[in-house]
Protein backbone atom coordinates (compact mmCIF):
# COMPACT_ATOMS: atom_id res chain seq x y z
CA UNK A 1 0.00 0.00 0.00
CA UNK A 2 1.48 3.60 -0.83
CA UNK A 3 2.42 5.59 1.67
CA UNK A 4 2.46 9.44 2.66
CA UNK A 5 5.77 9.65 5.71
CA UNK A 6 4.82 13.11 7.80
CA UNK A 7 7.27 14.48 10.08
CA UNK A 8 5.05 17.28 13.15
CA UNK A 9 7.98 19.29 14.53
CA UNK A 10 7.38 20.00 17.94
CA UNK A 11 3.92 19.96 18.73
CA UNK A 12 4.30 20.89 22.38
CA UNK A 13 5.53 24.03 21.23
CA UNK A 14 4.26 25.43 17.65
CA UNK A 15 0.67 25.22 17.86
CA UNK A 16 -1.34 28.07 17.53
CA UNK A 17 -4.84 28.81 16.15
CA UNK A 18 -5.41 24.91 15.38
CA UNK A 19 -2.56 24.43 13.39
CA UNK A 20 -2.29 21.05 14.39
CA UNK A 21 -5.96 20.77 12.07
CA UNK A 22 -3.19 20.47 8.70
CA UNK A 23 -2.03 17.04 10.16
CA UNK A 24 -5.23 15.99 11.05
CA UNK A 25 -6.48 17.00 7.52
CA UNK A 26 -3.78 15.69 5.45
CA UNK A 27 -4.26 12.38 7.45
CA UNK A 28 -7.65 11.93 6.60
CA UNK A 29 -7.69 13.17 3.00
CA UNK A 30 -4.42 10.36 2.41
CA UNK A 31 -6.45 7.83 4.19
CA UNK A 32 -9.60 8.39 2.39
CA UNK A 33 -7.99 7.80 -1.00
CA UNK A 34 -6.56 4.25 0.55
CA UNK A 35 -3.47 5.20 0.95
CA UNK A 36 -1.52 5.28 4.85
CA UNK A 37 -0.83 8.66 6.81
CA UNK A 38 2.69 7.84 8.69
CA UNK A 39 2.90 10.81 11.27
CA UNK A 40 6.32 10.76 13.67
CA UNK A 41 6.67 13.85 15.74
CA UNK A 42 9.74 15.29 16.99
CA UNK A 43 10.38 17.63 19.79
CA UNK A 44 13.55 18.61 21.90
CA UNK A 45 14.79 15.51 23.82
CA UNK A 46 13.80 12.95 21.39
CA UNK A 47 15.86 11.03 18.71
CA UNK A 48 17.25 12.76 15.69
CA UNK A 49 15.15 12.55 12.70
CA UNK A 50 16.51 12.14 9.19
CA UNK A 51 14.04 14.87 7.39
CA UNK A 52 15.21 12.81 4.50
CA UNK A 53 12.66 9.92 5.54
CA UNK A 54 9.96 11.90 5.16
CA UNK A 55 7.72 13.03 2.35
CA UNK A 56 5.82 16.19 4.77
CA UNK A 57 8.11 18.01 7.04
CA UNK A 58 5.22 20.33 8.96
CA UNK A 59 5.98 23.08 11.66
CA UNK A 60 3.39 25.25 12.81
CA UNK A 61 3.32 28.75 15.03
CA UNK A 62 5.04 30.08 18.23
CA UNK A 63 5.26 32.83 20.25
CA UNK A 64 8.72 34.64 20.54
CA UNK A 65 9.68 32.53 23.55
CA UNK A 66 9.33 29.60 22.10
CA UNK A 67 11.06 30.52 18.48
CA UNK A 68 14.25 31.39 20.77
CA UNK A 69 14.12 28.03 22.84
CA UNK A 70 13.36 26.03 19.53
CA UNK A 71 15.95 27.80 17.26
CA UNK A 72 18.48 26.48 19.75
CA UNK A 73 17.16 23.01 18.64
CA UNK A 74 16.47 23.28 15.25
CA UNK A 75 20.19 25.16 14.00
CA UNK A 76 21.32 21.21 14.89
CA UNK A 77 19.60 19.60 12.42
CA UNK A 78 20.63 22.69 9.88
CA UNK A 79 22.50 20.51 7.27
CA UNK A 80 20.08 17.89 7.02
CA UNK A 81 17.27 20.29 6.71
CA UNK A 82 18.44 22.11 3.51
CA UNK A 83 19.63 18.39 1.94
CA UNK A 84 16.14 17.50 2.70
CA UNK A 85 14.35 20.26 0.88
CA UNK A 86 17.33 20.31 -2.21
CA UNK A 87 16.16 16.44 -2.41
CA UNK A 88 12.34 17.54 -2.82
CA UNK A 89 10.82 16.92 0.72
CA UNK A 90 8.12 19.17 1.03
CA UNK A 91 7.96 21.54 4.01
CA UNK A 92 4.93 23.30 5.27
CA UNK A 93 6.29 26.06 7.54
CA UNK A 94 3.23 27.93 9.12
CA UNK A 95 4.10 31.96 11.30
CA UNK A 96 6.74 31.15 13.57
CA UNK A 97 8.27 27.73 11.73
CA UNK A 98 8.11 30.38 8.82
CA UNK A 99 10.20 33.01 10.28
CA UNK A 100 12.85 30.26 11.71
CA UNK A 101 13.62 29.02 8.27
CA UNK A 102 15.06 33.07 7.67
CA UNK A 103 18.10 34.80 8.31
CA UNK A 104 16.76 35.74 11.79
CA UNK A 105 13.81 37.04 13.74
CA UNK A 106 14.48 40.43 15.83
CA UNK A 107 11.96 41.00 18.31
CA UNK A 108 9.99 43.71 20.01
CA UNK A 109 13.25 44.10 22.44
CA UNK A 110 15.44 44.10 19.85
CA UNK A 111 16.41 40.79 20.68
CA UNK A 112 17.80 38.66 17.52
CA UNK A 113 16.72 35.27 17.43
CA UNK A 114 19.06 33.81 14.67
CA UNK A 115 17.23 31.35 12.14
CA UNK A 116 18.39 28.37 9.74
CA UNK A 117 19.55 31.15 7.09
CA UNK A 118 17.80 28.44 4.72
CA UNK A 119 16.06 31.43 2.51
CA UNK A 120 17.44 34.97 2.39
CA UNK A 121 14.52 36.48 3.91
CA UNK A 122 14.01 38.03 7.67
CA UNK A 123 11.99 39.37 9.92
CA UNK A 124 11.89 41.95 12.26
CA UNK A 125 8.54 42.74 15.15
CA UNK A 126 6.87 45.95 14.99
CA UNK A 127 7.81 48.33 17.77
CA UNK A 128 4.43 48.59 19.12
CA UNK A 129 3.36 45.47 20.27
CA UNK A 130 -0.48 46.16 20.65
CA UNK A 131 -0.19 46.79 16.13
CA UNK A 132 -0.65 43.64 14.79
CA UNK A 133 -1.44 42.18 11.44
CA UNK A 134 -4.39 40.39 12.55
CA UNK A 135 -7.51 39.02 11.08
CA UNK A 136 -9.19 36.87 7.93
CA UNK A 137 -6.66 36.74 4.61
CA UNK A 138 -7.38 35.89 1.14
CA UNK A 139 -4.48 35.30 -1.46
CA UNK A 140 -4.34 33.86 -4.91
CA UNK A 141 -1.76 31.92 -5.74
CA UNK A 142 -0.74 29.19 -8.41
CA UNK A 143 -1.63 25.63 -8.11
CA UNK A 144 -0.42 23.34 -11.14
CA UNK A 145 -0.94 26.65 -13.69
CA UNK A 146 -4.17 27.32 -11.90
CA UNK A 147 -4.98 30.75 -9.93
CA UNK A 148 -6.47 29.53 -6.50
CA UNK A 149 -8.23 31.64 -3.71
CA UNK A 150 -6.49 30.40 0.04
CA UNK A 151 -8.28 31.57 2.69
CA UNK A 152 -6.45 31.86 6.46
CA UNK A 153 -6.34 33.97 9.50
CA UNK A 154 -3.30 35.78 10.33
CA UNK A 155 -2.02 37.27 13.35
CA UNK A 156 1.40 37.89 13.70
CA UNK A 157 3.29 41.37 14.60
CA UNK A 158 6.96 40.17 12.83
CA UNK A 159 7.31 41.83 9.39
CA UNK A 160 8.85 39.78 6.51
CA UNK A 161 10.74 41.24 4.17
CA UNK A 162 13.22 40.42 1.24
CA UNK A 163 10.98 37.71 -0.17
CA UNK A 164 12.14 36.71 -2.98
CA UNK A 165 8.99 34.11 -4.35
CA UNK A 166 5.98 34.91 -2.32
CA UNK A 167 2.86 32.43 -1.52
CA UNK A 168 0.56 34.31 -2.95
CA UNK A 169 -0.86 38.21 -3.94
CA UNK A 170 -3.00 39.71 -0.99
CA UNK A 171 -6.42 40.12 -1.81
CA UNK A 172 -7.97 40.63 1.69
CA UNK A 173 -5.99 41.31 4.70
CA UNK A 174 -1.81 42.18 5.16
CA UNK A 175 0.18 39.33 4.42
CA UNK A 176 4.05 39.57 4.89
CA UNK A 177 3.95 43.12 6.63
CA UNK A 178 1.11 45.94 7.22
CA UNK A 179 -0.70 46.43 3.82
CA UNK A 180 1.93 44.53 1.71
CA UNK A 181 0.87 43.03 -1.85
CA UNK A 182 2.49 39.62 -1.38
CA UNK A 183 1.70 37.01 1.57
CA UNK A 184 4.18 33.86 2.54
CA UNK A 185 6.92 32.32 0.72
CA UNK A 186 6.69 29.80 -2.24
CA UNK A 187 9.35 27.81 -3.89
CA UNK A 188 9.20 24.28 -5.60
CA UNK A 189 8.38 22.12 -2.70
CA UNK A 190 8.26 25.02 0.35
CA UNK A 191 5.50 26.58 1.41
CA UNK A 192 5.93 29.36 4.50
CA UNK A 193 2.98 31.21 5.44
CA UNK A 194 1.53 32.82 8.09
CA UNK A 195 -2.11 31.78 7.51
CA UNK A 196 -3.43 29.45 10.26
CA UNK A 197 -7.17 28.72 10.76
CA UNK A 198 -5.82 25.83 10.17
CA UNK A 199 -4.42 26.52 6.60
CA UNK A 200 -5.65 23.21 4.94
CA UNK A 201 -9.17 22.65 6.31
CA UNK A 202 -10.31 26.01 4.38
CA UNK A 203 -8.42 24.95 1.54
CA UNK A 204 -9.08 21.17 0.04
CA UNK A 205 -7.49 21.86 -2.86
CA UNK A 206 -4.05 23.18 -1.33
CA UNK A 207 -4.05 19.79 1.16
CA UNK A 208 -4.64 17.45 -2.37
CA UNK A 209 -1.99 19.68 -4.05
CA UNK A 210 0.64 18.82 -1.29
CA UNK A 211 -0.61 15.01 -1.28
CA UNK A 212 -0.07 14.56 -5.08
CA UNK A 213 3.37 16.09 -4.81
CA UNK A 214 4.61 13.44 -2.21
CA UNK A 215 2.98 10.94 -3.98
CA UNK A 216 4.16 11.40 -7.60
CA UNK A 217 7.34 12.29 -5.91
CA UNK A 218 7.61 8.72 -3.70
CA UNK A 219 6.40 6.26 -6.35
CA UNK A 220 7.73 8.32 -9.69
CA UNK A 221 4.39 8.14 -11.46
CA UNK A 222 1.97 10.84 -12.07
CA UNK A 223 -1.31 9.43 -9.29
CA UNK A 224 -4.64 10.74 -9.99
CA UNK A 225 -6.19 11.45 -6.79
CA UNK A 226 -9.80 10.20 -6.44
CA UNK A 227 -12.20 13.17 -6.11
CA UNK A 228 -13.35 13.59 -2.04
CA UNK A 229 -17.09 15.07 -1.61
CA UNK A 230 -15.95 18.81 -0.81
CA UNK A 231 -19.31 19.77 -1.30
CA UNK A 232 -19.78 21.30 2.66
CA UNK A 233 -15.84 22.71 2.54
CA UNK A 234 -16.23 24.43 -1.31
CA UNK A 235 -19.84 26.39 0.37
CA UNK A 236 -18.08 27.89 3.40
CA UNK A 237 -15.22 28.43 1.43
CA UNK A 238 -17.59 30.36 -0.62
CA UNK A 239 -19.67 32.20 1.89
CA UNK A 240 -16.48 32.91 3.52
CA UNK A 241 -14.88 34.44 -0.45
CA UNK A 242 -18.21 36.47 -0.43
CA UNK A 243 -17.65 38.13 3.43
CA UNK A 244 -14.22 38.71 2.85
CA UNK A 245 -14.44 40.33 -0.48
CA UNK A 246 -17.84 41.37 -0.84
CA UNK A 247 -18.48 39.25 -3.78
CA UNK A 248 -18.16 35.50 -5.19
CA UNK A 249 -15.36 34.46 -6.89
């Protein structure tokens, strides 16, 4: 039976605003098309992982005190992280997992929290800690040539900048900074956002995306994935389009 391997960095730590909901969706969306959802989790104390056994590497959010414990942690594994994503692994890095994989993360304090330096960009808090980026978010993005509404709720007060391949173009909300244009980072087989909500249970189509990669990516073949009834996720998704931006799309 073909497999899906999923690697949940620290759980105990980066899990805000349900972000643990992606695992749980990706796990049932694998499972329903007969396929097995493998899901290891790794937090500080336990055995090394090789990300290169995985197919999913998945970090979610944090608060600044735990992106300085963790980034202790992580910078060990620093090597085999960027051989893991040059070899195709795909990582879903969601607000504070998204930051890490930077050049650093200077807080409110002015404190520098260095990161994994894996992409060039960084991010720095916003002086004023009660301004926030904080609310619903629509992008549209690309999915397999296709433009594709994501829907997500951000709330973060770091400010990303120096992004180089972005998610997706804002349509609703702030995305990387106050009022910025672009939202997330998006490269080949990375995604780093800082929609949470969680991310994939809004957005079927993003969760299937991510699923076929690691798939076709496993087994070398191009899998068809068998349709799921989205019927009750495509309406909110719709009602939701229609709040956010006053009309249907």
């Amino acid at each position: 039976m073909k497999e899906v391997k999923i690697l949940y960095l620290y759980p105990d730590m980066l899990e805000l605003y349900g972000d643990y909901g992606n695992i749980q969706v990706l796990k049932y969306r694998i499972e329903a098309r007969g396929y097995t959802a493998i899901i290891d989790r790794y937090s500080i104390g336990d055995n090394a992982p090789n990300f290169n056994d995985y197919d999913i590497v998945f970090a979610g959010g944090g608060a600044d005190n735990e992106q300085g414990i963790l980034a202790e942690d992580l910078i060990k594994y620093k090597e085999n992280i960027k051989e893991a994503i040059q070899n195709g692994v795909f990582f879903l890095l969601i607000c504070g997992a998204y930051q890490l994989f930077g050049k650093y993360y200077k807080g409110v304090d002015g404190n520098i929290i260095p990161g994994l330096e894996i992409f060039d960009y960084y991010t720095e808090a916003n002086p004023d800690r009660k301004r926030r980026c904080i609310g619903n978010i629509v992008i549209e993005t690309k999915l397999n040539g296709f433009n594709t509404k994501i829907i997500g709720f951000e709330n973060h007060g770091g400010q990303t900048f120096d992004i180089s391949s972005s998610f997706g173009k804002v349509l609703f909300g702030n995305g990387n900074k106050f009022g910025d244009s672009e939202e997330g980072y998006f490269k080949n087989n990375v995604i780093a956002t800082y929609l949470h909500g969680p991310l994939l249970s809004k957005n079927p189509e993003l969760a299937d995306y991510i699923i076929k990669y690691c798939l076709d990516r496993r087994y070398d073949e191009n899998i068809a994935l068998e349709p799921l009834n989205d019927n009750f996720e495509n309406l909110c998704r719709k009602q939701l389009l229609n709040k956010f931006q006053g009309h249907e799309n």
